[in-house]
C-alpha atoms as a PDB file:
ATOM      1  CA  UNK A   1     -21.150  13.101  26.227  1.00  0.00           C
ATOM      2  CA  UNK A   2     -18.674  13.750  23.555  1.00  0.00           C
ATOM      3  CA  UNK A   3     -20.559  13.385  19.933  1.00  0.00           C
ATOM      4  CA  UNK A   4     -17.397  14.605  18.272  1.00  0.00           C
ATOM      5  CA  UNK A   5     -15.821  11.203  17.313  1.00  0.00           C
ATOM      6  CA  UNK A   6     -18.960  10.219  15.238  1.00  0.00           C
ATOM      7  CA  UNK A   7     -20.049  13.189  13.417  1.00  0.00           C
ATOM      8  CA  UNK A   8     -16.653  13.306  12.096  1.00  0.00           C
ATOM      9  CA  UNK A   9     -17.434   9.989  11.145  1.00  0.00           C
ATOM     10  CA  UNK A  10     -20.478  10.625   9.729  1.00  0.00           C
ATOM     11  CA  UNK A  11     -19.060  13.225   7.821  1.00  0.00           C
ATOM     12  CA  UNK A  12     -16.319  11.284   6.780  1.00  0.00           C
ATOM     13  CA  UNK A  13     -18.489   8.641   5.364  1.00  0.00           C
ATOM     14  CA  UNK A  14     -20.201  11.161   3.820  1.00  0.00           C
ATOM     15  CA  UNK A  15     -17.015  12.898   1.849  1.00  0.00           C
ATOM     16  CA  UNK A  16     -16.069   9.656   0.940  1.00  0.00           C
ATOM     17  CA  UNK A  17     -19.653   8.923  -0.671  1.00  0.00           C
ATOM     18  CA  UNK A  18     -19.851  12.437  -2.814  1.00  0.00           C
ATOM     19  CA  UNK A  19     -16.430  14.163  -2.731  1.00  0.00           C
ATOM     20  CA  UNK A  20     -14.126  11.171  -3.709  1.00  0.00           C
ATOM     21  CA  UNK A  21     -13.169  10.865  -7.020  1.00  0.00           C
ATOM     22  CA  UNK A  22     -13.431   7.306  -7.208  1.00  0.00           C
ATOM     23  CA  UNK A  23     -16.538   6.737  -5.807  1.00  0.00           C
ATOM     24  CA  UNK A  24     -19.696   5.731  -8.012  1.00  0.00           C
ATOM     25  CA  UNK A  25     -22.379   8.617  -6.609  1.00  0.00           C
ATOM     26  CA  UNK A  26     -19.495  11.336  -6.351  1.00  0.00           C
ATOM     27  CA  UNK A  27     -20.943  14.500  -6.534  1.00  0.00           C
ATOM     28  CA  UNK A  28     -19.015  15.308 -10.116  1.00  0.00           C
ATOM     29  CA  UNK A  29     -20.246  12.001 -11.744  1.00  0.00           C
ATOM     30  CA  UNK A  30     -24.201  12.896 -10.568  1.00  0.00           C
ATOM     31  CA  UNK A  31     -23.860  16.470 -11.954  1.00  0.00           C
ATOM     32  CA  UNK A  32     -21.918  14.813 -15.173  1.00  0.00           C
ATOM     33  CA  UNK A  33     -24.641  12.172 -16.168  1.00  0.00           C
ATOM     34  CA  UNK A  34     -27.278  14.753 -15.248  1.00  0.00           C
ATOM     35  CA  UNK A  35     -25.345  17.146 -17.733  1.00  0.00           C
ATOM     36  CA  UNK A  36     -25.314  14.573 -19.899  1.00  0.00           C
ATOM     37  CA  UNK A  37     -28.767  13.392 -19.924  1.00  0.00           C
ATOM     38  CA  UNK A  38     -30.009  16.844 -20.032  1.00  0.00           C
ATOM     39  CA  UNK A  39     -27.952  17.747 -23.099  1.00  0.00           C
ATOM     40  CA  UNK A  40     -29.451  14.253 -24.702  1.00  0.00           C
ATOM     41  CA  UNK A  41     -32.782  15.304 -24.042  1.00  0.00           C
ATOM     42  CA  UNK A  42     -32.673  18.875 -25.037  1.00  0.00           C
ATOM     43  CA  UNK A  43     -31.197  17.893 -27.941  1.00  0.00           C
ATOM     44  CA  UNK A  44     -33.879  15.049 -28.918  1.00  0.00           C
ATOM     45  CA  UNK A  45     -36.775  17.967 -28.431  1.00  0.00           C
ATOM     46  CA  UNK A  46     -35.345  20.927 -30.103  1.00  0.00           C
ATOM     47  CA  UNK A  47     -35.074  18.502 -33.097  1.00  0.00           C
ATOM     48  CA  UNK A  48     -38.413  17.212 -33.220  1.00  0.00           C
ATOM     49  CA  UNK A  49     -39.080  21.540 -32.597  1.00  0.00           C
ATOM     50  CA  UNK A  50     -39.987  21.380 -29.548  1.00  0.00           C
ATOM     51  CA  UNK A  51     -39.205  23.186 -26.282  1.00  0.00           C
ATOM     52  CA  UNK A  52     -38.040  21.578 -23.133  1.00  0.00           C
ATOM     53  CA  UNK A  53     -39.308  23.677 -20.030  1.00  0.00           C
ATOM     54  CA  UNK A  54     -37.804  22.345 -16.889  1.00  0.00           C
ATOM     55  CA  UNK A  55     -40.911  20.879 -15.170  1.00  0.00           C
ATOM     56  CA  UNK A  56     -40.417  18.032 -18.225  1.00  0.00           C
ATOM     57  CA  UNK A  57     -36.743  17.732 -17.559  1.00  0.00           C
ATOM     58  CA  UNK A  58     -36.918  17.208 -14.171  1.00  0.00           C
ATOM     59  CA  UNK A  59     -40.081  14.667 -14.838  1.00  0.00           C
ATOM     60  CA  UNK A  60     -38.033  13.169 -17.250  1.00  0.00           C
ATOM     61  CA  UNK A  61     -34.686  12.872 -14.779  1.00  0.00           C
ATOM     62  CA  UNK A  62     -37.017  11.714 -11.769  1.00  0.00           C
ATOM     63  CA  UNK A  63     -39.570  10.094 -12.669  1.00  0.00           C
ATOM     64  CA  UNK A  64     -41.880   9.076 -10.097  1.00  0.00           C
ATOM     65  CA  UNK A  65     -42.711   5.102 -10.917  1.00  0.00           C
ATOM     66  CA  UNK A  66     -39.068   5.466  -9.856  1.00  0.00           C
ATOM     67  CA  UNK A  67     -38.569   7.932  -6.777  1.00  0.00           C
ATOM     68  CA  UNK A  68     -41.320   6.544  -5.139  1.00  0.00           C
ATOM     69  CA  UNK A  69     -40.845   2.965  -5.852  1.00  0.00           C
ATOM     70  CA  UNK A  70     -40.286   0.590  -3.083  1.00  0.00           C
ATOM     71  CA  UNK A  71     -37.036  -0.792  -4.914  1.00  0.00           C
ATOM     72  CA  UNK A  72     -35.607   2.619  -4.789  1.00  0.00           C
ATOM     73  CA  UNK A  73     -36.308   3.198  -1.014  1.00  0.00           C
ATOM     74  CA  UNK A  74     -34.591  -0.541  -0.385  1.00  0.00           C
ATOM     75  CA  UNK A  75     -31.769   1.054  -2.556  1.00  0.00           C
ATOM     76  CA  UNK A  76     -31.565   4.193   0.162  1.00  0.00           C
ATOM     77  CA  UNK A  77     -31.724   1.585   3.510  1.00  0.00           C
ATOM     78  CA  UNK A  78     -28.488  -0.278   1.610  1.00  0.00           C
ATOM     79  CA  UNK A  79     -26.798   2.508   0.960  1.00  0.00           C
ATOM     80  CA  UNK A  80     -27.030   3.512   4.637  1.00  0.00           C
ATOM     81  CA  UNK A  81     -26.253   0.335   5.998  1.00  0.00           C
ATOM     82  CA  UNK A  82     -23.243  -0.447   3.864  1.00  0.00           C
ATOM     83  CA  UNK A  83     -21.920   3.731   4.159  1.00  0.00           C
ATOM     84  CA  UNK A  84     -22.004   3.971   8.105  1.00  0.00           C
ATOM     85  CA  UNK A  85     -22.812   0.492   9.719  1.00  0.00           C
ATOM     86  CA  UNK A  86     -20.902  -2.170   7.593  1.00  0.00           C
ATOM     87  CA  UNK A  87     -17.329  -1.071   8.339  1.00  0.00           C
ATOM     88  CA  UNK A  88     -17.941  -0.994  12.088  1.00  0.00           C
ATOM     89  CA  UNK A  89     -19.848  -4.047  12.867  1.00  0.00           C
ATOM     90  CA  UNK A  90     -18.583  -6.383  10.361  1.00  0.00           C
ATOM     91  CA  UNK A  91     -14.840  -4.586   9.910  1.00  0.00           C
ATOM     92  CA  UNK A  92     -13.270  -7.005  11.658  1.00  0.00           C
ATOM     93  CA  UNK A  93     -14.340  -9.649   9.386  1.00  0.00           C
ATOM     94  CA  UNK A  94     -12.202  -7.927   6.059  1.00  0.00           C
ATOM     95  CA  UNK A  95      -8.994  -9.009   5.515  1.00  0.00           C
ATOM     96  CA  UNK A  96      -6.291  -6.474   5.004  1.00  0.00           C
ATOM     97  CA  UNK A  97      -5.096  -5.779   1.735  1.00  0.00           C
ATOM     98  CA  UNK A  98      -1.448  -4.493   3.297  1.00  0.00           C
ATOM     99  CA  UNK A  99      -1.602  -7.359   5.534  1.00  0.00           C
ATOM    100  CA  UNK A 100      -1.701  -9.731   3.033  1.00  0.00           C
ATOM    101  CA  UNK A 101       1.101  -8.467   1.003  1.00  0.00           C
ATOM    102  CA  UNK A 102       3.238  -7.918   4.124  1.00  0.00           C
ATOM    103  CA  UNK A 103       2.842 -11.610   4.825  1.00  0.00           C
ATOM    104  CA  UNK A 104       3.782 -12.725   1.977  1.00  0.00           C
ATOM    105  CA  UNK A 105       6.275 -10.735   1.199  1.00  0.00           C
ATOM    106  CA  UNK A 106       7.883 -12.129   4.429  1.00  0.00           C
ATOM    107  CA  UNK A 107       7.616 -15.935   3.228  1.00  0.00           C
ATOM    108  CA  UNK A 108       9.231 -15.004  -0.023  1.00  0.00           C
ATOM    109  CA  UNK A 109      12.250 -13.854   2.001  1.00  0.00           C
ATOM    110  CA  UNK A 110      12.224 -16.726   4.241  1.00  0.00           C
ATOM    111  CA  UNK A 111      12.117 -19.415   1.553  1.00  0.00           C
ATOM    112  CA  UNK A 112      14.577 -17.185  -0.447  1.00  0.00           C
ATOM    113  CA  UNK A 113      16.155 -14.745   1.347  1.00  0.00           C
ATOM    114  CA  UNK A 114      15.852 -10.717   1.634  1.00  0.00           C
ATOM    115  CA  UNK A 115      14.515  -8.954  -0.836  1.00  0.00           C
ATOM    116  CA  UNK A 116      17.319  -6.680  -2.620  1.00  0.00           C
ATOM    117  CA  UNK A 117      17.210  -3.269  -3.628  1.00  0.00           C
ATOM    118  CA  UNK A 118      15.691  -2.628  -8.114  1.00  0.00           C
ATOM    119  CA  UNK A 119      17.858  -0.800 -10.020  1.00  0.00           C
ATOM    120  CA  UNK A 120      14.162   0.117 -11.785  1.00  0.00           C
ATOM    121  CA  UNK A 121      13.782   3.635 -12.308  1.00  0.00           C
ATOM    122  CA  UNK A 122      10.711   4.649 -10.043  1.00  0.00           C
ATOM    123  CA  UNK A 123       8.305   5.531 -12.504  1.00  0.00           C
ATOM    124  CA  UNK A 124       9.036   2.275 -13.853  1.00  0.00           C
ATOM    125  CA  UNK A 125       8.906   0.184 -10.505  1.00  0.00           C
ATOM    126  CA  UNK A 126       5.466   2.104  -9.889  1.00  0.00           C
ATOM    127  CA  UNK A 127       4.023   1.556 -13.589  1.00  0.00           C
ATOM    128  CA  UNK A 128       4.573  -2.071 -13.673  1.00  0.00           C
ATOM    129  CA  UNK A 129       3.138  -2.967  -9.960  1.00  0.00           C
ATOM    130  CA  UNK A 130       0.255  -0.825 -11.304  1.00  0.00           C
ATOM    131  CA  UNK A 131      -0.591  -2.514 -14.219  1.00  0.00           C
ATOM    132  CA  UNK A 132      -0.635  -5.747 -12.208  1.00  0.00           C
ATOM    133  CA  UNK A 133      -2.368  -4.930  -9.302  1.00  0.00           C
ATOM    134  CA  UNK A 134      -5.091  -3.744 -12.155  1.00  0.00           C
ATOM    135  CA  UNK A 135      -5.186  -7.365 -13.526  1.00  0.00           C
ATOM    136  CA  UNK A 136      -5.005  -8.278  -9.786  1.00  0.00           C
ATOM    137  CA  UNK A 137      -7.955  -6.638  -8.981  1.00  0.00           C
ATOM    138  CA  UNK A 138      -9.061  -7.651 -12.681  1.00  0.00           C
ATOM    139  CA  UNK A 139      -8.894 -11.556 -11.586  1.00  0.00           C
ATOM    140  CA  UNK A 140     -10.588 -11.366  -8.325  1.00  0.00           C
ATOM    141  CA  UNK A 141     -13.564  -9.268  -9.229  1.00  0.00           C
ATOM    142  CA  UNK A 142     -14.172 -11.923 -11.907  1.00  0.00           C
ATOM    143  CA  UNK A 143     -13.374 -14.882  -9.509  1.00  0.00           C
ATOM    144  CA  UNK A 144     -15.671 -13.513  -6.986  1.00  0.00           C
ATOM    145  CA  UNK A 145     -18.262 -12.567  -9.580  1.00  0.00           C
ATOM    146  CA  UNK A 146     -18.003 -16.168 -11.100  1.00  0.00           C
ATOM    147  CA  UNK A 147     -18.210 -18.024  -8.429  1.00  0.00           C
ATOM    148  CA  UNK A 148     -21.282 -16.018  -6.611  1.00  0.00           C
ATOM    149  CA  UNK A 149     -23.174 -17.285 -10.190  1.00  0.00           C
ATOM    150  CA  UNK A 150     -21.748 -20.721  -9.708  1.00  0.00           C
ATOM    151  CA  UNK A 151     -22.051 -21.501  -6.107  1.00  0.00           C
ATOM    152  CA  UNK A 152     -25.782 -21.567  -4.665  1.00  0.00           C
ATOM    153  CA  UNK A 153     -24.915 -20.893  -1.331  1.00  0.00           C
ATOM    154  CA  UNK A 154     -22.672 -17.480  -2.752  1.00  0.00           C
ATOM    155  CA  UNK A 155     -26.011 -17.004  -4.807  1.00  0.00           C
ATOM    156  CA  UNK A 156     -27.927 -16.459  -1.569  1.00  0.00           C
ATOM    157  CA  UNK A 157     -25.881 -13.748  -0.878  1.00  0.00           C
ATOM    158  CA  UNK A 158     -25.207 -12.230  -4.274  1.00  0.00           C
ATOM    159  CA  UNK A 159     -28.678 -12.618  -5.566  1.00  0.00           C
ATOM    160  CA  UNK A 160     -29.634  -9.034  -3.602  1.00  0.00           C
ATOM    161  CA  UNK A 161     -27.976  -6.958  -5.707  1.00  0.00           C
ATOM    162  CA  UNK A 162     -30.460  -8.492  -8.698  1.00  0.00           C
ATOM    163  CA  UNK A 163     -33.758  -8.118  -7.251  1.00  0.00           C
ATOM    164  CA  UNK A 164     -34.127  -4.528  -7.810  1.00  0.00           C
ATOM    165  CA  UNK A 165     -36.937  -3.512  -9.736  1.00  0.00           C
ATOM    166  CA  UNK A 166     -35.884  -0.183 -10.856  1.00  0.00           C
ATOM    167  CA  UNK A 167     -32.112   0.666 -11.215  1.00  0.00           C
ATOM    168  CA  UNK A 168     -31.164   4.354  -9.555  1.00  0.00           C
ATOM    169  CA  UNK A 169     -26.903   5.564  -8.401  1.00  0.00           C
ATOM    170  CA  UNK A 170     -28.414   3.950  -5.305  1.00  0.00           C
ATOM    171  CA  UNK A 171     -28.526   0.115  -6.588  1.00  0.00           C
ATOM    172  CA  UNK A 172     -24.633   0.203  -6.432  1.00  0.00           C
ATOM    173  CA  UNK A 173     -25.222  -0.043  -2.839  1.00  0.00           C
ATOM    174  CA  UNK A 174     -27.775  -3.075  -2.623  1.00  0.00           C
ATOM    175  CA  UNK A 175     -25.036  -5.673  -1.524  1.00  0.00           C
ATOM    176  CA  UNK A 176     -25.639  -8.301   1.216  1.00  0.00           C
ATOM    177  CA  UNK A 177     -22.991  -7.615   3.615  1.00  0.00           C
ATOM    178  CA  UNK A 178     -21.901 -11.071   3.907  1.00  0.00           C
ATOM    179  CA  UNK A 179     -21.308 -10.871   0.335  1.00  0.00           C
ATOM    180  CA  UNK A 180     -19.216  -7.549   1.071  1.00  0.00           C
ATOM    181  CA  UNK A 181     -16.749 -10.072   3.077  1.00  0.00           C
ATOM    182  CA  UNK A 182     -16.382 -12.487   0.504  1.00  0.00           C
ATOM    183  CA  UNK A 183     -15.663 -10.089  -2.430  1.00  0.00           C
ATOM    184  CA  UNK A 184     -13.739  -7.998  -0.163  1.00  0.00           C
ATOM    185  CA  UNK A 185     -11.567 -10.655   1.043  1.00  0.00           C
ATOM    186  CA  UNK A 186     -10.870 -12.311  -2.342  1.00  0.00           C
ATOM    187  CA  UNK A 187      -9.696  -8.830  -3.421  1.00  0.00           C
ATOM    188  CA  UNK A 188      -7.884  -8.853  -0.639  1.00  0.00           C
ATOM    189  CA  UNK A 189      -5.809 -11.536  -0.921  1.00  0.00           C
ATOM    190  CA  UNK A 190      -5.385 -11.605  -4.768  1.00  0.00           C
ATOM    191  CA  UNK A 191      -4.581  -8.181  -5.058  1.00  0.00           C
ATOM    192  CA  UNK A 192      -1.911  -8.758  -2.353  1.00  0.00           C
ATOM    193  CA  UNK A 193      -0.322 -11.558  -3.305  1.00  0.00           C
ATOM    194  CA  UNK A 194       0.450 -10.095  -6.853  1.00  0.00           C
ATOM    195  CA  UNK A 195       1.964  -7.194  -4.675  1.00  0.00           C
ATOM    196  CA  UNK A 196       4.287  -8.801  -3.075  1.00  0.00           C
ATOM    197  CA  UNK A 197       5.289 -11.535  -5.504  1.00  0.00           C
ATOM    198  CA  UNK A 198       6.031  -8.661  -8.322  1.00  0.00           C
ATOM    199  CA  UNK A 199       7.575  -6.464  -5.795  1.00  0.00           C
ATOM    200  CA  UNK A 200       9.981  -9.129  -4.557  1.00  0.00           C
ATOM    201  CA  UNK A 201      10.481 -10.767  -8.554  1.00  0.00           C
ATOM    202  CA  UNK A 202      10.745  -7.095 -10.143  1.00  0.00           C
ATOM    203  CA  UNK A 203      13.643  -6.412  -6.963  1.00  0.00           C
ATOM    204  CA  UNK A 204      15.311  -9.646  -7.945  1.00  0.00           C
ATOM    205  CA  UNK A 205      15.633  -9.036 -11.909  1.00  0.00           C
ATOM    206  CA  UNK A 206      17.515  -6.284 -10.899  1.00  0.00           C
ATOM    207  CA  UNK A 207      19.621  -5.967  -8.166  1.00  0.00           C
ATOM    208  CA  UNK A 208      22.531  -3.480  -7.614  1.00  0.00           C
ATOM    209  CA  UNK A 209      24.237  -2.392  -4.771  1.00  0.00           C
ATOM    210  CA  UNK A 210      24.255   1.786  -6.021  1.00  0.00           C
ATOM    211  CA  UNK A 211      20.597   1.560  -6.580  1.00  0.00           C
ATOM    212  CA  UNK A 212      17.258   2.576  -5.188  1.00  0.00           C
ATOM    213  CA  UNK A 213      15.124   1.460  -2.131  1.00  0.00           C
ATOM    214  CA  UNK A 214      12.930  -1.064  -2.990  1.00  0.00           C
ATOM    215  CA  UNK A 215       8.892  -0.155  -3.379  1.00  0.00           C
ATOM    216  CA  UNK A 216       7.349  -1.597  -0.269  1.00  0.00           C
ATOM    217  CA  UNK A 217       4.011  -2.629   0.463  1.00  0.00           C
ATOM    218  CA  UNK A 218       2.706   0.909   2.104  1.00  0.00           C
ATOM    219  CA  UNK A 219       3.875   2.167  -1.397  1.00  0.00           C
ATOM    220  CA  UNK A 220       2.316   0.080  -3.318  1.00  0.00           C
ATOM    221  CA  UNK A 221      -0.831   0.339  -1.005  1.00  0.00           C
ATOM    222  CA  UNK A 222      -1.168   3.867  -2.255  1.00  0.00           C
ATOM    223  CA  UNK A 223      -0.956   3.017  -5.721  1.00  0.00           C
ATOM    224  CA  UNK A 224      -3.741   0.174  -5.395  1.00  0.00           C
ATOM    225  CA  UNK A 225      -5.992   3.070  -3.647  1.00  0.00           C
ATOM    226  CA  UNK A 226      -5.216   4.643  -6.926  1.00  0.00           C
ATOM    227  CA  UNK A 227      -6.011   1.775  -9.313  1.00  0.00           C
ATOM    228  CA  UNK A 228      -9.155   0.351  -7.386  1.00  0.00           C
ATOM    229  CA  UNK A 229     -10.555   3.923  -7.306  1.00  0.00           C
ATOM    230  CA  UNK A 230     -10.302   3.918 -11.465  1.00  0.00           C
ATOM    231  CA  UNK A 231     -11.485   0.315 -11.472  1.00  0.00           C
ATOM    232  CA  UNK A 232     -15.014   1.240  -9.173  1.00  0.00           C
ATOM    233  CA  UNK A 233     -16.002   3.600 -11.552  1.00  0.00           C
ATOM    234  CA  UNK A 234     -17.203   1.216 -14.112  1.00  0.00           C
ATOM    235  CA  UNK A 235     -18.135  -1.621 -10.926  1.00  0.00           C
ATOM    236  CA  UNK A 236     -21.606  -2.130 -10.647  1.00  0.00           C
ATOM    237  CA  UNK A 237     -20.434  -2.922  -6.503  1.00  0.00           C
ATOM    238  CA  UNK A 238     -19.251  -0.536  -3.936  1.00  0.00           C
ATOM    239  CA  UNK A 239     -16.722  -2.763  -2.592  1.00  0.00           C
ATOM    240  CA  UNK A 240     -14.515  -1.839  -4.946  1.00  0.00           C
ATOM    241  CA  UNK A 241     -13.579   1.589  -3.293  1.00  0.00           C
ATOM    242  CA  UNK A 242     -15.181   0.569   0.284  1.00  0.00           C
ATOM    243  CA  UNK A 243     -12.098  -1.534   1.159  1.00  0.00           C
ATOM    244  CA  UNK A 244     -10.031   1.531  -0.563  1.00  0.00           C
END
């Protein structure tokens, strides 16, 4: 039996967790807020003359009524669940971002015919569709966020990731995976409609026949990786770079 395919998986999953940049327990963000913390502390004892051996610093980093509390351990089973199981059971049920913005892309040229090359400088064509696929993403993390508050039945779902009792990196991770779909596929679908209506509108305002390609979708795919990945780092959910 070949056990190749899934420990590449596995590790995978697990590069994507602590080596990417964008992610929220990356192994350069733990290090930096330990840094941090450390420096805070050190800094709070050496002024009140005091020493700080390590066996306080690591109490004070770890403390046990945390480690050890039943909140935190949830926090680990999420994280599991949501890192290795979520994107092969319930893949199917996220909508794709590309998809999306293929799609529509298509029905803008139907209802008003092919999309013609920008005379847009590059940098240009890429710095606008950035900026709005930030507000994009802007819109529907708020939209799903609102409506999860609004909407009992959403609250069901969303209501996990505020019963933890003690907040660790982990609590990122304590999502309901139905609630994964939802805020997946509103991002989904906002963020790729505002692709392809400003890559179609920004070809439009300036068309001429010595000019550029147009940006497509795949192009703009790689910037939204880009954007969503800056975005996650200050989202208190781990869709934000799961569906990246």
């Amino acid at each position: 039996m070949d056990l190749s395919p899934g420990i590449s998986y596995f590790l995978g999953q697990l590069g994507k967790a602590f080596l990417a940049p964008g992610s929220q327990i990356s192994l350069a963000s733990l290090f930096t807020a330990v840094f941090i913390a450390s420096l805070v502390l050190a800094v709070r004892r050496y002024g009140k003359g005091r020493r700080l051996r390590l066996r306080l610093l690591v109490r004070a980093l770890f403390p046990k009524r945390i480690v050890l509390n039943r909140s935190s351990f949830a926090d680990l089973g999420y994280f599991y669940f949501n890192l290795f199981i979520f994107g092969l059971v319930l893949g199917w049920a996220v909508l794709s971002y590309d998809m999306i913005s293929r799609a529509v892309i298509d029905l803008l040229a139907v209802a008003f015919g092919p999309v013609q090359p920008t005379s847009l400088p590059v940098f240009v064509s890429r710095t606008v569709i950035t900026v709005m696929l930030f507000l994009a993403y802007e819109l529907g993390y708020w939209l799903n966020h609102y409506l999860s508050h609004r909407i009992p039945f959403l609250w069901e779902f969303h209501g996990v990731h505020h019963s933890a009792t003690v907040l660790t990196p982990l609590t990122n991770f304590r999502v309901h995976p139905v609630y994964m779909c939802i805020f997946s596929n509103i991002l989904a679908v906002v963020t790729g409609w505002r692709t392809a209506s400003v890559t179609t509108c920004s070809a439009r305002a300036c068309r001429n026949t010595a000019c550029r390609k147009p940006m497509s979708s795949s192009s703009s795919s790689s910037i939204f990786t880009f954007t969503c990945s800056i975005r996650s780092c200050g989202s208190h959910s781990p869709a934000g770079w799961a569906i990246c």
